[in-house]
Protein backbone atom coordinates (compact mmCIF):
# COMPACT_ATOMS: atom_id res chain seq x y z
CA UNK A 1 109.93 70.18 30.78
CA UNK A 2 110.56 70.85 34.13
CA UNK A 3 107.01 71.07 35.88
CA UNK A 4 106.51 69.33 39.22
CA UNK A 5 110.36 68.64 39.24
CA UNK A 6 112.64 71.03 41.70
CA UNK A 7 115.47 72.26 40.01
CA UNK A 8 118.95 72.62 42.40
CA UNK A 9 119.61 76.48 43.50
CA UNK A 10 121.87 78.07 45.62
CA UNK A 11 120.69 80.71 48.13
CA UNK A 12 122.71 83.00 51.07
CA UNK A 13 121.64 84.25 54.09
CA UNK A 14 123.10 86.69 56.49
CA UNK A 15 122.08 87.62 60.11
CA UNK A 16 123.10 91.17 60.49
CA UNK A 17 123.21 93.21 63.65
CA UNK A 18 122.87 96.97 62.32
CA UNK A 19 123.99 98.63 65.65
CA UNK A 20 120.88 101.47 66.41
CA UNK A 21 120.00 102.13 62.99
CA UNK A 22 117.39 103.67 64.30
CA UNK A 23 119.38 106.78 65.51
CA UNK A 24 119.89 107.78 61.81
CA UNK A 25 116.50 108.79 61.06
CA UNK A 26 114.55 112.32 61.93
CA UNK A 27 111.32 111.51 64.45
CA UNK A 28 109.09 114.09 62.68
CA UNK A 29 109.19 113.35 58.96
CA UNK A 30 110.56 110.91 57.37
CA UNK A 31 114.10 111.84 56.26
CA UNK A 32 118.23 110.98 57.58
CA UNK A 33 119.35 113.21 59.80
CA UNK A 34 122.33 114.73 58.77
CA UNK A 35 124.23 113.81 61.79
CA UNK A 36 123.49 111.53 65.30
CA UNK A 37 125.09 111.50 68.72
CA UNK A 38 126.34 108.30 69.56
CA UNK A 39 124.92 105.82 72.17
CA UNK A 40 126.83 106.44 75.51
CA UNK A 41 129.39 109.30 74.14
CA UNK A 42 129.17 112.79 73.44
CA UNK A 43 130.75 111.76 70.23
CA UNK A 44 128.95 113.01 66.73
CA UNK A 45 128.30 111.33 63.91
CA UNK A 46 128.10 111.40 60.47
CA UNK A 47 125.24 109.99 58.86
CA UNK A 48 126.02 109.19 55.74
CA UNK A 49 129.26 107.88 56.26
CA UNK A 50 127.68 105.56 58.89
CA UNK A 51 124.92 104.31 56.57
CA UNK A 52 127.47 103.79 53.36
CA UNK A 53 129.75 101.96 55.92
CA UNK A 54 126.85 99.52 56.78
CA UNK A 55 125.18 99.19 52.99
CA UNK A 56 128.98 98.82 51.70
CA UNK A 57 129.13 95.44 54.08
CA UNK A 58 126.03 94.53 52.91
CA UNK A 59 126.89 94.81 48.89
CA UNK A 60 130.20 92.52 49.52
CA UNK A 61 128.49 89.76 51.19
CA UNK A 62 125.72 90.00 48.45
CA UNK A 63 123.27 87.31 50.03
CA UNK A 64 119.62 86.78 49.01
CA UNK A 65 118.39 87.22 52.40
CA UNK A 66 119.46 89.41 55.36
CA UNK A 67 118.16 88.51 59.44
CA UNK A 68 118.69 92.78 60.81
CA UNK A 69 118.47 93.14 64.59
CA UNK A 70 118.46 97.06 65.39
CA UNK A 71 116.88 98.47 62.62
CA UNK A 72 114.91 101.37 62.67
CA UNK A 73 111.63 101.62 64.24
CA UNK A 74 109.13 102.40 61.22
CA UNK A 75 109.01 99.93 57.58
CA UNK A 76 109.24 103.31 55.77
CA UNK A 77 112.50 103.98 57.10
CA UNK A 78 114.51 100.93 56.45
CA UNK A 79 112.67 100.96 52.82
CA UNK A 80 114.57 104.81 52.82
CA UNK A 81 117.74 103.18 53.73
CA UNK A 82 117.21 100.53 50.68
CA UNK A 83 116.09 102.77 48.56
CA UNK A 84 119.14 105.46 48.82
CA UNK A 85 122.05 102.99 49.38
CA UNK A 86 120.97 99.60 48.54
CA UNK A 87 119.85 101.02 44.99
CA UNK A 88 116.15 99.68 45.77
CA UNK A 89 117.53 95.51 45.85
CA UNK A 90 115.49 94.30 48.34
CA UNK A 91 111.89 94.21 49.59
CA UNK A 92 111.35 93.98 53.77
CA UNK A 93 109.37 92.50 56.08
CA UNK A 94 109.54 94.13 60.07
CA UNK A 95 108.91 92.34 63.05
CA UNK A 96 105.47 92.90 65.35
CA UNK A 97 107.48 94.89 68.00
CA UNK A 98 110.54 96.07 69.42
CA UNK A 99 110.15 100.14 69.75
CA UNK A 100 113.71 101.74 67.89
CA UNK A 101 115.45 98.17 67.98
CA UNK A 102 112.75 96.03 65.40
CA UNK A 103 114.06 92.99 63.68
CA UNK A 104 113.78 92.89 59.58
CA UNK A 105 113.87 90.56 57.55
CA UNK A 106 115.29 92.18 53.77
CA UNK A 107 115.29 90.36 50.62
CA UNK A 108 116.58 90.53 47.31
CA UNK A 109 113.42 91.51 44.89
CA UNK A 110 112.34 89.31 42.25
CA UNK A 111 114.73 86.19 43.33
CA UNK A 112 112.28 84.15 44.94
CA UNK A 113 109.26 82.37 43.70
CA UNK A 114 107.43 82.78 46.81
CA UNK A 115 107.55 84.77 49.88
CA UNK A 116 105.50 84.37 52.84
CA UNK A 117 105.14 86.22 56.62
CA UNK A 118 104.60 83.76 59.06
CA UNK A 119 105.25 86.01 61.60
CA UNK A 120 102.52 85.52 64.28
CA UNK A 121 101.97 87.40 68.49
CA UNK A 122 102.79 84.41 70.66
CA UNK A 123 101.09 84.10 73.53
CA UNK A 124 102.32 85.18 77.15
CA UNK A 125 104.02 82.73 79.53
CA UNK A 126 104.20 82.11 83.25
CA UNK A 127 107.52 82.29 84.66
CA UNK A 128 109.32 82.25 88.01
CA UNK A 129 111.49 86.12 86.98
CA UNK A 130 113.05 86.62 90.13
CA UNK A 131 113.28 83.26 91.95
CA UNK A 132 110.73 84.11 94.38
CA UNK A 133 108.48 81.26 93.67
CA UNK A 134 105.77 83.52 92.50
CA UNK A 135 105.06 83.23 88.32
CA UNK A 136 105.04 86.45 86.74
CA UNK A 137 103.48 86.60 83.01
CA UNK A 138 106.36 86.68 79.96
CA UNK A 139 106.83 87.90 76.73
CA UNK A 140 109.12 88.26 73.86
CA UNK A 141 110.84 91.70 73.85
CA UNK A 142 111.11 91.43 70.26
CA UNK A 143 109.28 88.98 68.67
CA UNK A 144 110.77 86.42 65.92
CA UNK A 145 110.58 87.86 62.69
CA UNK A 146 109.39 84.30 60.51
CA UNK A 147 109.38 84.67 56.46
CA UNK A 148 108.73 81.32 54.00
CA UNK A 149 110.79 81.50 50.99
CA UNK A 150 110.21 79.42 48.29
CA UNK A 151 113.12 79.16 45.00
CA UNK A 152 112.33 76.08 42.19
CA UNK A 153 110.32 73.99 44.24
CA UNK A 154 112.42 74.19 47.57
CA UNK A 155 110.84 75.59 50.68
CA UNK A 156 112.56 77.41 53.64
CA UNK A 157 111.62 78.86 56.82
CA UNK A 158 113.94 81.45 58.40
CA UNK A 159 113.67 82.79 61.88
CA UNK A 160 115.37 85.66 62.98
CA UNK A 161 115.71 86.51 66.86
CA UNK A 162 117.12 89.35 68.73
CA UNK A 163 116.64 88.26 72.47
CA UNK A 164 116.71 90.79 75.43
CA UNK A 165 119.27 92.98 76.15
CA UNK A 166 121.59 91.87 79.15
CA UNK A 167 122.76 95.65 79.52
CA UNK A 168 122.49 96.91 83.47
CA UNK A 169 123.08 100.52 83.68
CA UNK A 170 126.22 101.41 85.91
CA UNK A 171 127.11 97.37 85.58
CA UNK A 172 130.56 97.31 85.82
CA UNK A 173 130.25 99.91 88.82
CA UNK A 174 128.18 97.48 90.41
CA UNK A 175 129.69 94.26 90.17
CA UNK A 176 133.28 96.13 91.54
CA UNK A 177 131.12 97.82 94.71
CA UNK A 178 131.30 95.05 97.55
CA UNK A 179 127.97 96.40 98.57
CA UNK A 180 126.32 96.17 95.25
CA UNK A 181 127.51 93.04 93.61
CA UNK A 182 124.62 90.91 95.13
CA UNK A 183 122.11 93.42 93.37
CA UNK A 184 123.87 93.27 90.10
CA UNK A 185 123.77 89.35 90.48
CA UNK A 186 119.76 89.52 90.97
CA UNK A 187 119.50 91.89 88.12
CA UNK A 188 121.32 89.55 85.63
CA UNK A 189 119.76 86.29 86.78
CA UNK A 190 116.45 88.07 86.33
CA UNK A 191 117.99 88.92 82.67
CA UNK A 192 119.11 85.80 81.59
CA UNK A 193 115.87 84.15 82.68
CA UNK A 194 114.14 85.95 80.74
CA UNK A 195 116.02 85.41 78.04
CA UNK A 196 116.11 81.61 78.63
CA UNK A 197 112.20 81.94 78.95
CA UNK A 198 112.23 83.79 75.11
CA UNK A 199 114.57 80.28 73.88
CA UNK A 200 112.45 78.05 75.53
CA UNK A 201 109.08 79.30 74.51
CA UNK A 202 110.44 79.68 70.95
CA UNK A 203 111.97 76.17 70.72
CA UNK A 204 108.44 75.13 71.95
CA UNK A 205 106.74 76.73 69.01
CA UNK A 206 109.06 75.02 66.43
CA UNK A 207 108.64 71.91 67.76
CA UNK A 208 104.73 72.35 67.40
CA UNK A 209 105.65 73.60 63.95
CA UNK A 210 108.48 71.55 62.44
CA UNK A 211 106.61 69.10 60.93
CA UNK A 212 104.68 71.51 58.75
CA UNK A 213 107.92 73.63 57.92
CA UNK A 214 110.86 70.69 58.28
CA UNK A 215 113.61 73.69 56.44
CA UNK A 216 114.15 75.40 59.13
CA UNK A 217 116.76 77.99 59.97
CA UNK A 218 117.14 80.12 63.30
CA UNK A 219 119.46 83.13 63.14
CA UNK A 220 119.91 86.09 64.76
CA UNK A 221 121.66 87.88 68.31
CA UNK A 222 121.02 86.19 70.87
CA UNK A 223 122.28 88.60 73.95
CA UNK A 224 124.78 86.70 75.60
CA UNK A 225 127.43 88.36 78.20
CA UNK A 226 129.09 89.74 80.28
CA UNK A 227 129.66 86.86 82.46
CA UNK A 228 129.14 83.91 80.11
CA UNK A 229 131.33 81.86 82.25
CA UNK A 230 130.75 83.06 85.72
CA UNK A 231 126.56 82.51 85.25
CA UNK A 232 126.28 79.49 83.23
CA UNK A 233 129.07 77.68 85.22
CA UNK A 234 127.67 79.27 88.75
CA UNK A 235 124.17 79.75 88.80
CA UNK A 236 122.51 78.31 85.46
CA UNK A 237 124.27 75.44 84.71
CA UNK A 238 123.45 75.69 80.64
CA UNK A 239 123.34 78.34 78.11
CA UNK A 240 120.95 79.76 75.99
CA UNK A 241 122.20 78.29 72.76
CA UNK A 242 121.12 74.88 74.49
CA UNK A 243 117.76 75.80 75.14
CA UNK A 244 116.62 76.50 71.11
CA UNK A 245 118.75 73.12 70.10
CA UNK A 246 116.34 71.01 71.38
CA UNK A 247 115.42 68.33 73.39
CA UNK A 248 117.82 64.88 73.23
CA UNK A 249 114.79 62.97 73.70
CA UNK A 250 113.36 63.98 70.61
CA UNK A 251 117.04 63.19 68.85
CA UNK A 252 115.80 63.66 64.66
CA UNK A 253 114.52 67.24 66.02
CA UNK A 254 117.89 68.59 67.14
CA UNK A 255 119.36 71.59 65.20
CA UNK A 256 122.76 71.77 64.40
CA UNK A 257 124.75 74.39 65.17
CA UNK A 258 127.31 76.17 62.43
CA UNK A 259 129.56 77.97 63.47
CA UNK A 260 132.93 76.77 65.55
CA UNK A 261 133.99 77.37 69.25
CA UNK A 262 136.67 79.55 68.15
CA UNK A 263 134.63 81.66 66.28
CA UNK A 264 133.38 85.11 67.45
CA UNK A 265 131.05 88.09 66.46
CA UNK A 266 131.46 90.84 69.24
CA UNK A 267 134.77 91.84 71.15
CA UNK A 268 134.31 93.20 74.28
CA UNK A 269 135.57 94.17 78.10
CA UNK A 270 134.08 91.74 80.29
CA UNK A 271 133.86 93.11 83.70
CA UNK A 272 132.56 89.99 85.00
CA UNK A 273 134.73 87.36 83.63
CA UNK A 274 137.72 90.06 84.21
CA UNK A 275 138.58 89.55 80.61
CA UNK A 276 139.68 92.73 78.41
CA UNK A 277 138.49 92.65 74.25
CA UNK A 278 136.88 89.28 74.75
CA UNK A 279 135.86 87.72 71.99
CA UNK A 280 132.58 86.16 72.11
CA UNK A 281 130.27 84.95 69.91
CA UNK A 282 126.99 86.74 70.23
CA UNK A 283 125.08 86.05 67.09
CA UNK A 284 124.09 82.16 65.57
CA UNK A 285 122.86 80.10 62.92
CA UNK A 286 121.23 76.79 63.49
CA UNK A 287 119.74 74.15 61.18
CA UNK A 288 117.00 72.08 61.15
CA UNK A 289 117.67 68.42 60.80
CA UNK A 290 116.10 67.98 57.04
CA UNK A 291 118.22 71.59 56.05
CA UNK A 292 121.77 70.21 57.53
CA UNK A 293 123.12 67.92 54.23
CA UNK A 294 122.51 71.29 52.04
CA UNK A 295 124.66 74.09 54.22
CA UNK A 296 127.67 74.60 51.91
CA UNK A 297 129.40 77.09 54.34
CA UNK A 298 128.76 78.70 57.47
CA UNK A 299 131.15 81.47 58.35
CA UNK A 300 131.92 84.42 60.43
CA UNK A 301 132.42 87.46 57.96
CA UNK A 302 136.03 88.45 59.22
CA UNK A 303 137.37 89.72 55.78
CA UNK A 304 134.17 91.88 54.94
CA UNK A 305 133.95 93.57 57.83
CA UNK A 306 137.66 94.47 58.87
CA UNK A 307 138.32 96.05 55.37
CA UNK A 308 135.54 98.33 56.20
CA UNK A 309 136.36 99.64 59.63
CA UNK A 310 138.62 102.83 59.77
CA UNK A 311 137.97 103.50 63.57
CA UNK A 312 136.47 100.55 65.79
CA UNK A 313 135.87 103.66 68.77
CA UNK A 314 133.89 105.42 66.64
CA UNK A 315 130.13 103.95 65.07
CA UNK A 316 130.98 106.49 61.86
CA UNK A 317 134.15 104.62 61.77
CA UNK A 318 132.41 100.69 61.80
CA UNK A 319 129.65 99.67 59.62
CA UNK A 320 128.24 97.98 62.70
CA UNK A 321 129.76 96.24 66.38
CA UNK A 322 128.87 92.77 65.13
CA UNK A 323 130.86 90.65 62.77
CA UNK A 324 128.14 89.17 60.53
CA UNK A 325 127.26 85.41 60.04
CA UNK A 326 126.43 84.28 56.13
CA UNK A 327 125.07 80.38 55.69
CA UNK A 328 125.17 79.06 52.28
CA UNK A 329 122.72 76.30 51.03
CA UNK A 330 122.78 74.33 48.11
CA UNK A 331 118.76 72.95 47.51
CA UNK A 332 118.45 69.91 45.80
């Protein structure tokens, strides 16, 4: 009764930043380690408490389709992670790169009628890095993870990013020493160029693309701060955001962007900004044009995630360091 006709369907979609999951896993076989030392501490960690905190998070937003930034380096071991606390829901797709911080794409198993990797090695840029008028070749640091889903008839596209760390080692040290601060300057305009470079050269591809793939929804971390203010207001004049919106001379092109100004994913000391447990919003969701009348909800998942942190100082105590972002679409 229904061939050829698409029926309406609901479907929700999370961009989730797992925070190193790739320190839970042993390097020789594939198995959890029992415990893991914690990035920057001395502090231990339990395992299992770490990984039930995370899957826990994921069970009570219950969406269809997850964006992961910082999941474990191999396939095999996020299909462990599914497999022991996700009671075997969801099938994965990895991303081309990205050594122990790989981008996933997870979805639930049997929902969709179709499911498609678009993912694809985009080719290297030319680039002015350090402003010293000489172009250096680019690349992603992690490349876009890009699935096709397909549920009654409707088509989407989702693209999940995780852009370049702006981490500096000793950063805060820096930017206090008088006779360092110009060096930690260079150092983050030579990070947030590249990361403007990743925007840019993916906003580039979806323009090439959108035609063919006009449901089209970017999510993911994009790497923003310390310093938001201080560099975009000083010395870039935009942010990155910006960049994968689009162009305003190509105005039926233009994603929208969900989420509110208030909003935040990530708290944090900024050094830069001089600005203790800022609040900043790190991680996005954009919509294509053709996708915008069907978002039911965009939000910031607040609730979720405070009811499962015991001890914010602790990554056994969190089920990650990013607040996650859920869109929900309604497909007519």
């Amino acid at each position: 009764m229904f061939q050829g006709y698409a029926l309406t369907t609901n479907i929700k979609i999370t961009s989730l930043n797992g925070e190193w999951m790739n320190d839970w896993f042993e390097k020789e076989h594939l198995a959890f380690k029992p415990t893991f030392q914690d990035k920057g501490s001395k502090k231990i960690m339990n395992t299992d408490k770490t990984a039930t905190k995370l899957s826990e998070l994921i069970k009570a937003i219950d969406s269809d389709i997850y964006g992961i930034q910082e999941g474990p380096s191999s396939l095999d071991e996020m299909r462990l992670f599914i497999s022991n606390y996700l009671n075997d829901k969801y099938a994965a797709e990895v991303g081309l790169d990205g050594s122990a911080q790989k981008i996933y794409v997870i979805y639930r198993k049997s929902f969709f009628d179709n499911v498609t990797s678009l993912t694809h090695t985009y080719p290297k840029w030319k680039f002015d890095n350090n402003g010293d008028y000489v172009l250096e070749e680019g690349k992603f640091t992690r490349t876009p993870v890009e699935i096709s889903f397909t549920k009654q008839g409707h088509p989407i596209r989702v693209i999940v990013t995780h852009f370049k760390s702006l981490f500096i080692n000793h950063g805060k040290d820096m930017w206090t020493d008088p006779e360092k601060k110009t060096d930690f300057i260079r150092l983050s305009l030579v990070n947030r160029r590249r990361i403007t470079m990743e925007a840019v050269e993916l906003r580039r591809y979806i323009d090439e693309t959108i035609d063919t793939h006009p449901n089209t929804l970017i999510i993911g971390d994009v790497n923003d701060g310390p310093g938001t203010e201080f560099f975009e207001s000083f010395m870039l004049g935009m942010d990155i955001t910006s960049a994968l919106l689009g162009n305003t001379y190509y105005p039926d092109k233009i994603f929208s962007h969900l989420l509110n100004d208030n909003d935040f994913t990530a708290i944090f000391d900024d050094y830069v900004d001089n600005v203790s447990n800022r609040k900043i919003l790190l991680d996005r969701a954009l919509v294509s044009p053709t996708i915008r009348p069907s978002v039911q909800s965009c939000v910031v998942e607040y609730d979720k995630y405070d009811s499962l942190v015991e001890d914010p100082d602790r990554r056994d105590g969190r089920p990650t360091d990013h607040r996650p972002v859920t869109v929900t679409l309604t497909l007519i």
